[in-house]
Protein backbone atom coordinates (compact mmCIF):
# COMPACT_ATOMS: atom_id res chain seq x y z
CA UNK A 1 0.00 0.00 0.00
CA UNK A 2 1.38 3.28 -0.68
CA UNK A 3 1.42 6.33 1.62
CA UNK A 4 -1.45 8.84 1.06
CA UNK A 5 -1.05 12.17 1.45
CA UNK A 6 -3.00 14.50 3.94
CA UNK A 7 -5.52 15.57 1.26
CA UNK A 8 -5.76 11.97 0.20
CA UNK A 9 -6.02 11.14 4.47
CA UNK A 10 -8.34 13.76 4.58
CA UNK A 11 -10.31 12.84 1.70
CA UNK A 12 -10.79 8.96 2.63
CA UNK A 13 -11.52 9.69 6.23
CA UNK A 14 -14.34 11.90 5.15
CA UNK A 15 -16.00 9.27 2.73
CA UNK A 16 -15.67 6.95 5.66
CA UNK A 17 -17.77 8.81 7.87
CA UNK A 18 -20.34 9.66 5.24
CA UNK A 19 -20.43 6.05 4.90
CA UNK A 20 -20.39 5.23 8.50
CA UNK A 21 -23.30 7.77 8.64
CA UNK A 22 -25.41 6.43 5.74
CA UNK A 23 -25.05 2.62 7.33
CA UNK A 24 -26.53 4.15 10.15
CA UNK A 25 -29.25 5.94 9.16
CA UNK A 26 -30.20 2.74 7.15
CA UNK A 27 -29.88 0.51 10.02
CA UNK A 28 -31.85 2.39 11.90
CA UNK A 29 -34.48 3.42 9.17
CA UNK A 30 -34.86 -0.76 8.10
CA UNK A 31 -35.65 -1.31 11.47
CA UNK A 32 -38.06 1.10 12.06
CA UNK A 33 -39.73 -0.72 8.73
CA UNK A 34 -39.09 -4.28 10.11
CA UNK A 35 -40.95 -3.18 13.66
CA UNK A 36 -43.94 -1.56 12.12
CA UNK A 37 -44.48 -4.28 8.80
CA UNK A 38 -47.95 -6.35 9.84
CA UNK A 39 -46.40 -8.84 7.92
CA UNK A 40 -43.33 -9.98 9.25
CA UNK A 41 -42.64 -13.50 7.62
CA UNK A 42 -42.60 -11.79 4.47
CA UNK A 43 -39.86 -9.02 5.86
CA UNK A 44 -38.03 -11.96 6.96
CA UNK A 45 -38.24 -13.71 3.67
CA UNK A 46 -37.15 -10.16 1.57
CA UNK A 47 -34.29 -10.48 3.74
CA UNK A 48 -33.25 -13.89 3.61
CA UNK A 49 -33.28 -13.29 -0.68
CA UNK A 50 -30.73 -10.63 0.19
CA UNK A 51 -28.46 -12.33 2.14
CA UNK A 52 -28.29 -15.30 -0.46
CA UNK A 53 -27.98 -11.87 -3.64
CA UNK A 54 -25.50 -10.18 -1.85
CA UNK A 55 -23.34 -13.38 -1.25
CA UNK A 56 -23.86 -14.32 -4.88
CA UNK A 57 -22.73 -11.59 -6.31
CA UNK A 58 -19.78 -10.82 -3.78
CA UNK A 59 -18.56 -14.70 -4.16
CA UNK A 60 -16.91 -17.07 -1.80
CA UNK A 61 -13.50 -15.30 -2.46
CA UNK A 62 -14.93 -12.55 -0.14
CA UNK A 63 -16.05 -14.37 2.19
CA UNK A 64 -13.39 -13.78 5.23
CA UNK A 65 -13.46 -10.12 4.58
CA UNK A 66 -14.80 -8.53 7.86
CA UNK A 67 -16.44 -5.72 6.03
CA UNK A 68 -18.98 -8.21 4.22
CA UNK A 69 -19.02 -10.48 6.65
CA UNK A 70 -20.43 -6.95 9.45
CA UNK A 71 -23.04 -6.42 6.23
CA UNK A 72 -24.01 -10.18 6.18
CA UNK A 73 -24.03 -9.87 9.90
CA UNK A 74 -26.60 -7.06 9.78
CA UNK A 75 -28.98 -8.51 7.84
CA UNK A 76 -29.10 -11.60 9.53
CA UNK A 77 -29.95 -9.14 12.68
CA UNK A 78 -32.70 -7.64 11.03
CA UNK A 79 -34.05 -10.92 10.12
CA UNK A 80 -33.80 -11.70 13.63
CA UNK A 81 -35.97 -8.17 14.44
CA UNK A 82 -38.36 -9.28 12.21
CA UNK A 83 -38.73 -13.21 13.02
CA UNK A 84 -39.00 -11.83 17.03
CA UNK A 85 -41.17 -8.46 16.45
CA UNK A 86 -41.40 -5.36 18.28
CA UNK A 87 -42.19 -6.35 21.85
CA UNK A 88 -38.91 -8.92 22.02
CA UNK A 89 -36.82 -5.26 21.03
C-alpha cells in the first residue's frame, strides 16, 4: 500500500464517515420498517433473498473479509428483528 497524502487522508476519512453515517441511518431506518411491517414473515423472507444476492454476487473469495461479513451480519440481525417483532426489542 502506498502512503497517502494528507488531502488523500483527509479525503478517505471523510468518505468513511459519510459512509459510516449512511449505514446508520439505514440501520436504523430498516428497522423502524421491520418493527412496524404487519407482515413480518414476508420481511423476513425479503431479507433472507438478500443475504443469499449479496453473497452471490460478492462470491466465496470474499467471504473472510470482515467488512462483508459486518453487512451479512446485519442482515441476519434484522431478520432476527423481524422473526422476534417489536415487543422482544
Amino acid at each position: 500500500m502506498t502512503d497517502l497524502s494528507a488531502e488523500e487522508f483527509e479525503q478517505l476519512m471523510s468518505m468513511l464517515l459519510n459512509m459510516q453515517s449512511q449505514i446508520t441511518g439505514l440501520t436504523t431506518t430498516v428497522r423502524a420498517l421491520i418493527e412496524s411491517h404487519p407482515d413480518r414473515e414476508s420481511v423476513d423472507r425479503i431479507l433472507a433473498r438478500q443475504h443469499l444476492r449479496l453473497e452471490a454476487v460478492l462470491g466465496a473469495s470474499t467471504a473472510p473479509d470482515p467488512t462483508i461479513s459486518t453487512i451479512l451480519s446485519l442482515l441476519d440481525d434484522m431478520r432476527t428483528i423481524a422473526r422476534r417483532g417489536p415487543e422482544g426489542s
